[in-house]
Protein backbone atom coordinates (compact mmCIF):
# COMPACT_ATOMS: atom_id res chain seq x y z
CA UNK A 1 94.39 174.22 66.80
CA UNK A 2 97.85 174.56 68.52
CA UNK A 3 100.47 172.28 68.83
CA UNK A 4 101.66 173.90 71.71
CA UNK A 5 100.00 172.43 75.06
CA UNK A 6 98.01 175.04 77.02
CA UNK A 7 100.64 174.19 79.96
CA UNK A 8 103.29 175.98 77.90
CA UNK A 9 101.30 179.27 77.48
CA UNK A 10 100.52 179.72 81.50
CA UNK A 11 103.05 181.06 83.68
CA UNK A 12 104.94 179.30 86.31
CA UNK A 13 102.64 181.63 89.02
CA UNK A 14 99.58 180.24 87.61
CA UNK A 15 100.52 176.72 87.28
CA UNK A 16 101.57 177.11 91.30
CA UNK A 17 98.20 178.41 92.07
CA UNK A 18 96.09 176.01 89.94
CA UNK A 19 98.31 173.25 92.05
CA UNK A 20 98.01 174.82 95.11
CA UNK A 21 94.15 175.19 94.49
CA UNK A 22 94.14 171.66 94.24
CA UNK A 23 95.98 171.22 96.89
CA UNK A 24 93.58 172.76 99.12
CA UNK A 25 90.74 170.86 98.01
CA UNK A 26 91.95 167.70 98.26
CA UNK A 27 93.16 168.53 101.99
CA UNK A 28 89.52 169.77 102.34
CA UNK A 29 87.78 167.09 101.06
CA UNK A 30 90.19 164.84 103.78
CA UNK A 31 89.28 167.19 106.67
CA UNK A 32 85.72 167.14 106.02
CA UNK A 33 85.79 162.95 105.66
CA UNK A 34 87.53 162.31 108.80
CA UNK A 35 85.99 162.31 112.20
CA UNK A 36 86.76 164.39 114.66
CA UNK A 37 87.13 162.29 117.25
CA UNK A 38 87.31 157.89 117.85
CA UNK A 39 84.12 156.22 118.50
CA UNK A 40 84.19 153.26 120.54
CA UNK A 41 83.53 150.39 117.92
CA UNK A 42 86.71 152.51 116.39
CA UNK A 43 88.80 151.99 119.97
CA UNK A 44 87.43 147.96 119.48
CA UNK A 45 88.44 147.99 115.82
CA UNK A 46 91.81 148.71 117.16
CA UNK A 47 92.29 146.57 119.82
CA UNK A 48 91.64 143.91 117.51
CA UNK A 49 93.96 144.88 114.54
CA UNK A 50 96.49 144.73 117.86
CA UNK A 51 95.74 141.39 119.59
CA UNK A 52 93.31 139.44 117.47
CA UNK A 53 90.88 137.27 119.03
CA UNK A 54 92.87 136.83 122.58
CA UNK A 55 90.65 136.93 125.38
CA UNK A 56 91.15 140.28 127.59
CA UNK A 57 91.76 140.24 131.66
CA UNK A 58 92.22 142.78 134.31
CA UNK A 59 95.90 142.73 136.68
CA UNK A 60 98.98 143.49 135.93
CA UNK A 61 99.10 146.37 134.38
CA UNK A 62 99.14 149.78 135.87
CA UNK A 63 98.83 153.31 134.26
CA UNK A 64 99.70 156.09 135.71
CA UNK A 65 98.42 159.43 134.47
CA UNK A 66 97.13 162.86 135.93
CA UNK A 67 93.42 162.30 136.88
CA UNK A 68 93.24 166.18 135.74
CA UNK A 69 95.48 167.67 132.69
CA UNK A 70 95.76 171.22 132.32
CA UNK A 71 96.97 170.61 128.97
CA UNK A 72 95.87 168.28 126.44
CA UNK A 73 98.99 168.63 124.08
CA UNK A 74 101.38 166.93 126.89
CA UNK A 75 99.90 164.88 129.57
CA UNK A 76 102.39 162.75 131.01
CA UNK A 77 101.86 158.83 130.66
CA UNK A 78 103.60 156.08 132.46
CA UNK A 79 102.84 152.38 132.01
CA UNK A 80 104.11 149.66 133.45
CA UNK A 81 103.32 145.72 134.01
CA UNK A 82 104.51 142.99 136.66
CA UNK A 83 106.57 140.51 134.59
CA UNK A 84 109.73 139.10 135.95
CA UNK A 85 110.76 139.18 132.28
CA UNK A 86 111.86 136.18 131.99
CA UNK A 87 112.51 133.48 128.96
CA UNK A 88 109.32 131.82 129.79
CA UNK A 89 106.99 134.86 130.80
CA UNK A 90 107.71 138.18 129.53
CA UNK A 91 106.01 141.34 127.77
CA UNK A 92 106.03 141.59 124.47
CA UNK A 93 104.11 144.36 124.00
CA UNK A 94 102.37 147.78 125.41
CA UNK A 95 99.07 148.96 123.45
CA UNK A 96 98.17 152.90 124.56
CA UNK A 97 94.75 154.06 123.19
CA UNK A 98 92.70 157.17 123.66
CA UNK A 99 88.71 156.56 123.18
CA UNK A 100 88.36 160.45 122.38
CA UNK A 101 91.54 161.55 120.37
CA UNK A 102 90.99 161.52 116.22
CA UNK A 103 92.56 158.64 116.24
CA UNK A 104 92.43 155.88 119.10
CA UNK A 105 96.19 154.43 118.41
CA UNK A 106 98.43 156.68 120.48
CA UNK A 107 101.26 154.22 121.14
CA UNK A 108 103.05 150.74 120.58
CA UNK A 109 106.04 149.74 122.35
CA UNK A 110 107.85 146.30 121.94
CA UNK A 111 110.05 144.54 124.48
CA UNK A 112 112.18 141.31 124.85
CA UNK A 113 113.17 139.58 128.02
CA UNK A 114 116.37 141.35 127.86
CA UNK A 115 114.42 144.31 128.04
CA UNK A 116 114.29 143.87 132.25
CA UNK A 117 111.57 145.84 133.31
CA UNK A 118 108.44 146.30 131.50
CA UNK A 119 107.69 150.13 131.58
CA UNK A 120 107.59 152.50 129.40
CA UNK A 121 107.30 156.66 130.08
CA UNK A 122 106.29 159.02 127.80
CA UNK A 123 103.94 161.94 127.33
CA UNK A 124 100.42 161.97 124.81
CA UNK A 125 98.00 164.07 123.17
CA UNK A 126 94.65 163.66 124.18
CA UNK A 127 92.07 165.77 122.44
CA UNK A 128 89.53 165.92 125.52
CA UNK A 129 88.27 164.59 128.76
CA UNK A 130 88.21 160.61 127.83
CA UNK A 131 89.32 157.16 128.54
CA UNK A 132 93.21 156.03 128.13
CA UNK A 133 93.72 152.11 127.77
CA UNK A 134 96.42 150.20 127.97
CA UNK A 135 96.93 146.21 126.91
CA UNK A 136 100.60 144.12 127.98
CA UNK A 137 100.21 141.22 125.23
CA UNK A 138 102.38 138.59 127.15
CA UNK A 139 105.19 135.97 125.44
CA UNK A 140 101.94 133.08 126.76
CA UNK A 141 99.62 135.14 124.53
CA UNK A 142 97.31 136.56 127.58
CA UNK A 143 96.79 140.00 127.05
CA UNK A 144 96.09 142.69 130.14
CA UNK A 145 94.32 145.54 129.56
CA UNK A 146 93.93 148.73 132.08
CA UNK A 147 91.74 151.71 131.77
CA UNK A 148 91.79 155.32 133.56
CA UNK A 149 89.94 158.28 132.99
CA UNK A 150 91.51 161.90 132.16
CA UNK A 151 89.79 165.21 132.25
CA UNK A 152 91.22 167.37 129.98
CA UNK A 153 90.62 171.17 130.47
CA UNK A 154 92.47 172.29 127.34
CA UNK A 155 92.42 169.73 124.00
CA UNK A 156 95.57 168.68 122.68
CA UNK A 157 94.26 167.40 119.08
CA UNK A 158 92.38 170.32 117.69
């Protein structure tokens, strides 16, 4: 037997492709573990990690978002809730999730009262034709929650 480890007698090419090798399995193994798209007790799952137990209404909340996208991989998004934003009511927070992207959480945005308006523009990813929700977690702890549907003619996630 050798003294000299067998890591000393390969070449730096070979060590690169036996890491590389295991590279790719390990990203494999990941690929083939995850699901390819949320399921709904997933999209519940996630509401709760994000508001707890607090009981969910309809109002004052609005989404706006393209009842058709051509394009999954940017589908403009706008949400926005009626607070006056003051000390004693406010928004603290916007929830965004997609029911049908890998993973429901799109988006979390925070605000103060010093924030003045509660809206927030951006544009998502959604994977296919699916639900988008949206939940306003108020400074009094009520949380809102809105819902539209998308159709999605090309996937943005895939």
């Amino acid at each position: 037997m050798s003294d000299v480890p067998m890591v000393a007698s390969l070449s730096r090419r070979q060590i690169l492709q036996v890491l590389g090798a295991g590279a790719l399995g390990v990203a494999s193994l990941g690929v083939s573990l995850s699901p390819a798209e949320a399921t709904p007790e997933a999209t519940r799952q996630a509401i709760t990690r994000l508001i707890g137990a607090a009981p969910v209404q309809a109002g004052k909340i609005t989404i706006q978002l393209p009842q058709v996208a051509e394009n999954g991989h940017t589908v403009p998004l706008t949400v926005s809730v009626d607070s006056p934003m003051t000390a004693s009511h406010s928004v603290q927070a916007i929830h965004v999730l997609a029911e049908g992207n890998p993973n429901p959480e799109v988006a979390s945005f925070y605000f103060s009262r010093r924030s003045g308006k509660a809206e927030v523009s951006t544009r998502i990813r959604l994977a296919q034709t699916q639900d988008v929700v949206a939940l306003a977690v108020m400074s009094d702890g009520a949380v809102y929650q809105a819902r539209t549907d998308v159709k999605v003619t090309i996937g943005g996630c895939g």
